[in-house]
C-alpha atoms as a PDB file:
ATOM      1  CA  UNK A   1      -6.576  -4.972   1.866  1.00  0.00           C
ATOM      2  CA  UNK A   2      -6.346  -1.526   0.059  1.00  0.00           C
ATOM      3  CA  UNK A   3      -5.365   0.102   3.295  1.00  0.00           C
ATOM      4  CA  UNK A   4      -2.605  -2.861   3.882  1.00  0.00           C
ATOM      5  CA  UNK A   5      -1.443  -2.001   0.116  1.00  0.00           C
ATOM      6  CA  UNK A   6      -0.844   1.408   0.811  1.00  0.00           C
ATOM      7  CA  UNK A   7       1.075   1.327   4.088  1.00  0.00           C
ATOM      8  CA  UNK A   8       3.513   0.278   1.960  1.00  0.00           C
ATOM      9  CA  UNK A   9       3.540   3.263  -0.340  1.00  0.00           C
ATOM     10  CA  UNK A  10       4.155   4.986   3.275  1.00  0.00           C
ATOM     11  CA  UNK A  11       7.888   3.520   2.762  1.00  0.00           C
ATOM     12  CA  UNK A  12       9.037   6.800   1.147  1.00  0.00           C
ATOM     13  CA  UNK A  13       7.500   9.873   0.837  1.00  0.00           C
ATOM     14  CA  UNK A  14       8.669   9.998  -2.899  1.00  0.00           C
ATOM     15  CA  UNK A  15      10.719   6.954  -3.479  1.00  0.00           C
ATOM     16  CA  UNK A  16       9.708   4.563  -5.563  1.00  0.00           C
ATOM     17  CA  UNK A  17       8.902   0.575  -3.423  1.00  0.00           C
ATOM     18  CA  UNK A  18      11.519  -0.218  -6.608  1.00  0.00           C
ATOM     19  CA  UNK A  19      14.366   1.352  -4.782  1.00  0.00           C
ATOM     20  CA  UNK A  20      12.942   1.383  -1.171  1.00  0.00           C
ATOM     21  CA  UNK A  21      11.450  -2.564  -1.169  1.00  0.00           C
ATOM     22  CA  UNK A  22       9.081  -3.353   1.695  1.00  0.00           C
ATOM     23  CA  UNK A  23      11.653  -5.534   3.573  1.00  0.00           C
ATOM     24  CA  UNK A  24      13.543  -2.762   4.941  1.00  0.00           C
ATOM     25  CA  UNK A  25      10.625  -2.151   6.981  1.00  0.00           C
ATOM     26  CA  UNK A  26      10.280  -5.947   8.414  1.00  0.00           C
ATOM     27  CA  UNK A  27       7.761  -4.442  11.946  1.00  0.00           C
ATOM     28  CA  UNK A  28       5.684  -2.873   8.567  1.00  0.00           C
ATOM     29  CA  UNK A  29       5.535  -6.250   6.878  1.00  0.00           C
ATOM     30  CA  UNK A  30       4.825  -8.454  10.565  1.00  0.00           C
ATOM     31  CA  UNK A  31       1.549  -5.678  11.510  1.00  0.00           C
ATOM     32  CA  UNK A  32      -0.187  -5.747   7.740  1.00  0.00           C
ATOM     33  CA  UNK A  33       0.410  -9.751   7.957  1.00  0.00           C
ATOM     34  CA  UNK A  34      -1.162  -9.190  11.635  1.00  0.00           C
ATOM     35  CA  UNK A  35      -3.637  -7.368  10.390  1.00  0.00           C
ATOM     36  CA  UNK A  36      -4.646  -9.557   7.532  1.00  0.00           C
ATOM     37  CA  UNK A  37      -4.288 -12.931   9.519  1.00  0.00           C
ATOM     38  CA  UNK A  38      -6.959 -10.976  11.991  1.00  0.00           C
ATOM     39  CA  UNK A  39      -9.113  -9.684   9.250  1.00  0.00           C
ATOM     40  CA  UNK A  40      -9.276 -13.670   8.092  1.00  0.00           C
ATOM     41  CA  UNK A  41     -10.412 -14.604  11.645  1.00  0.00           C
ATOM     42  CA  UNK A  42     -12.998 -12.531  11.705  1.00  0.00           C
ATOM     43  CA  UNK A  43     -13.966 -13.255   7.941  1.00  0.00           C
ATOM     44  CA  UNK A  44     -13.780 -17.301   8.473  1.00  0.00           C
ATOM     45  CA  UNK A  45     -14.215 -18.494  12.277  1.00  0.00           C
ATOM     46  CA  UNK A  46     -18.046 -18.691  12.851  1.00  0.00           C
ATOM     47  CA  UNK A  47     -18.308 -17.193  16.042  1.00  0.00           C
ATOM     48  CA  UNK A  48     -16.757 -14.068  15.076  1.00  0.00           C
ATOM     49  CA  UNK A  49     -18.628 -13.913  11.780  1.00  0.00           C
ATOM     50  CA  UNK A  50     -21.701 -13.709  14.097  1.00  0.00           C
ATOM     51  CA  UNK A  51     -20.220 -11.177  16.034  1.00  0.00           C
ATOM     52  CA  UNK A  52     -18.591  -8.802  13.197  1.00  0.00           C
ATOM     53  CA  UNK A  53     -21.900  -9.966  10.932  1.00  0.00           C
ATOM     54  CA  UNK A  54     -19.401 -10.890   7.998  1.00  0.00           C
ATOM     55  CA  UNK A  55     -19.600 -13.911   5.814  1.00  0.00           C
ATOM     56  CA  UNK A  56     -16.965 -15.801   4.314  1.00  0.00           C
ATOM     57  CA  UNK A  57     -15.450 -15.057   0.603  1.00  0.00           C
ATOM     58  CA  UNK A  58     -14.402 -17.300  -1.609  1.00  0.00           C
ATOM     59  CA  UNK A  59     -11.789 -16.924  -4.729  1.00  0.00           C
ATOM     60  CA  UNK A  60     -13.884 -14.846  -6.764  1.00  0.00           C
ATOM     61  CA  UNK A  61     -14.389 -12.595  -3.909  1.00  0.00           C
ATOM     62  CA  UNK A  62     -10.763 -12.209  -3.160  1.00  0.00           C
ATOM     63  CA  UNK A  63      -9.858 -11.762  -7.052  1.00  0.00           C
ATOM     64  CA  UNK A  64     -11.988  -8.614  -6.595  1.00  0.00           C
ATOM     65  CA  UNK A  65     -10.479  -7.218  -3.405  1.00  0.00           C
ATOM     66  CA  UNK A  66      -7.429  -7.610  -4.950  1.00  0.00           C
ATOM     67  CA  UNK A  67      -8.513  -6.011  -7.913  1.00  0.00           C
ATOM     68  CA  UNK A  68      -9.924  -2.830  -6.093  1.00  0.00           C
ATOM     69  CA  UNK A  69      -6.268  -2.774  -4.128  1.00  0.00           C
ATOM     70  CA  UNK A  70      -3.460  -3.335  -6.519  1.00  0.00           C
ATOM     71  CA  UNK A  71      -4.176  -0.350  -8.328  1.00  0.00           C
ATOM     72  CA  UNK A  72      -3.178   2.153  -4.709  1.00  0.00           C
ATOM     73  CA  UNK A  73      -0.006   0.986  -5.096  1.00  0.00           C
ATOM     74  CA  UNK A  74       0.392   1.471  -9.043  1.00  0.00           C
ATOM     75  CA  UNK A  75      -1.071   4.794  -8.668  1.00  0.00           C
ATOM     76  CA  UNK A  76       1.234   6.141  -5.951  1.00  0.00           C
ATOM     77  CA  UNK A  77       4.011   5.079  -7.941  1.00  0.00           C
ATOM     78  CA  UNK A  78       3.403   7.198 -10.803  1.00  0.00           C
ATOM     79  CA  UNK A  79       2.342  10.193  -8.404  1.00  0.00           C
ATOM     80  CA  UNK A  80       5.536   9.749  -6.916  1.00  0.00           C
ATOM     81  CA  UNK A  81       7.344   9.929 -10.280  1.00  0.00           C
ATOM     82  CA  UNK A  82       5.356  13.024 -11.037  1.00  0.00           C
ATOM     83  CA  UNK A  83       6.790  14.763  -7.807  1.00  0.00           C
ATOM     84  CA  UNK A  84      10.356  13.297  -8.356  1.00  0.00           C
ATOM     85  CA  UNK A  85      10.535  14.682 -11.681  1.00  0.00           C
ATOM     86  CA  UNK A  86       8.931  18.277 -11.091  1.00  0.00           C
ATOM     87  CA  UNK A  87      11.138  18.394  -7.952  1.00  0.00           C
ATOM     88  CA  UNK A  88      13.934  17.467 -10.254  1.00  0.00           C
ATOM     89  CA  UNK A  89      13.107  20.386 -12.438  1.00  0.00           C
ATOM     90  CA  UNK A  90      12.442  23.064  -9.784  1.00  0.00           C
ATOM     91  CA  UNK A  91      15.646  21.975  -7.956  1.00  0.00           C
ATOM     92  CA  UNK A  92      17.660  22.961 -11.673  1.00  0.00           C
ATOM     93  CA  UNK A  93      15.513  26.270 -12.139  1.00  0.00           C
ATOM     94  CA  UNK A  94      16.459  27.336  -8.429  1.00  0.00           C
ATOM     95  CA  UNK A  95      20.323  26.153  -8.524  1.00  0.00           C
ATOM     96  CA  UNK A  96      20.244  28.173 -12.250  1.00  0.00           C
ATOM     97  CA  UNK A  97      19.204  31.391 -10.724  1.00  0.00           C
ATOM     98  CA  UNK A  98      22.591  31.392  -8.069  1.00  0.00           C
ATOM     99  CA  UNK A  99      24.546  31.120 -11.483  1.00  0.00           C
END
């Protein structure tokens, strides 16, 4: 889930999933949900539990995924703040030494 998460950080390099939302990207959106939908197959249908050697998870389980994976997408949002605003500054130093 984590890695779903942050393929949609990949949006932008350095803008923010505020200004760049995750719909603008609908073939992003249609492979993580094909990627989750087959990560639930193999997580729920018995014969491919056998196979993959998973077990099912119940709420509690998925409250702690989710827990582990919001956070990638908080995180990269304040890097990419970070690297906005210093970019900001360097842009004003360099434009202030044409003068």
């Amino acid at each position: 889930m984590l890695e779903m998460l942050n393929a949609l950080n990949a949006l932008s390099e350095d803008g923010s999933l505020l200004h760049m939302p995750p719909w603008v990207n609908p073939v992003l959106l249609l492979a993580i949900a094909a990627s989750i939908g087959v990560h639930v197959l193999i997580i729920y249908i018995p014969f491919l539990t056998q196979i993959f050697g998973t077990t099912s998870m119940g709420v509690y389980d998925w409250w702690i995924v989710m827990l582990f994976s919001i956070p990638v997408i908080l995180i990269d949002e304040v890097l990419k703040t970070t690297a906005r605003f210093k970019n900001s500054i360097e842009l004003k130093r360099r434009l202030n030494k044409l003068d």
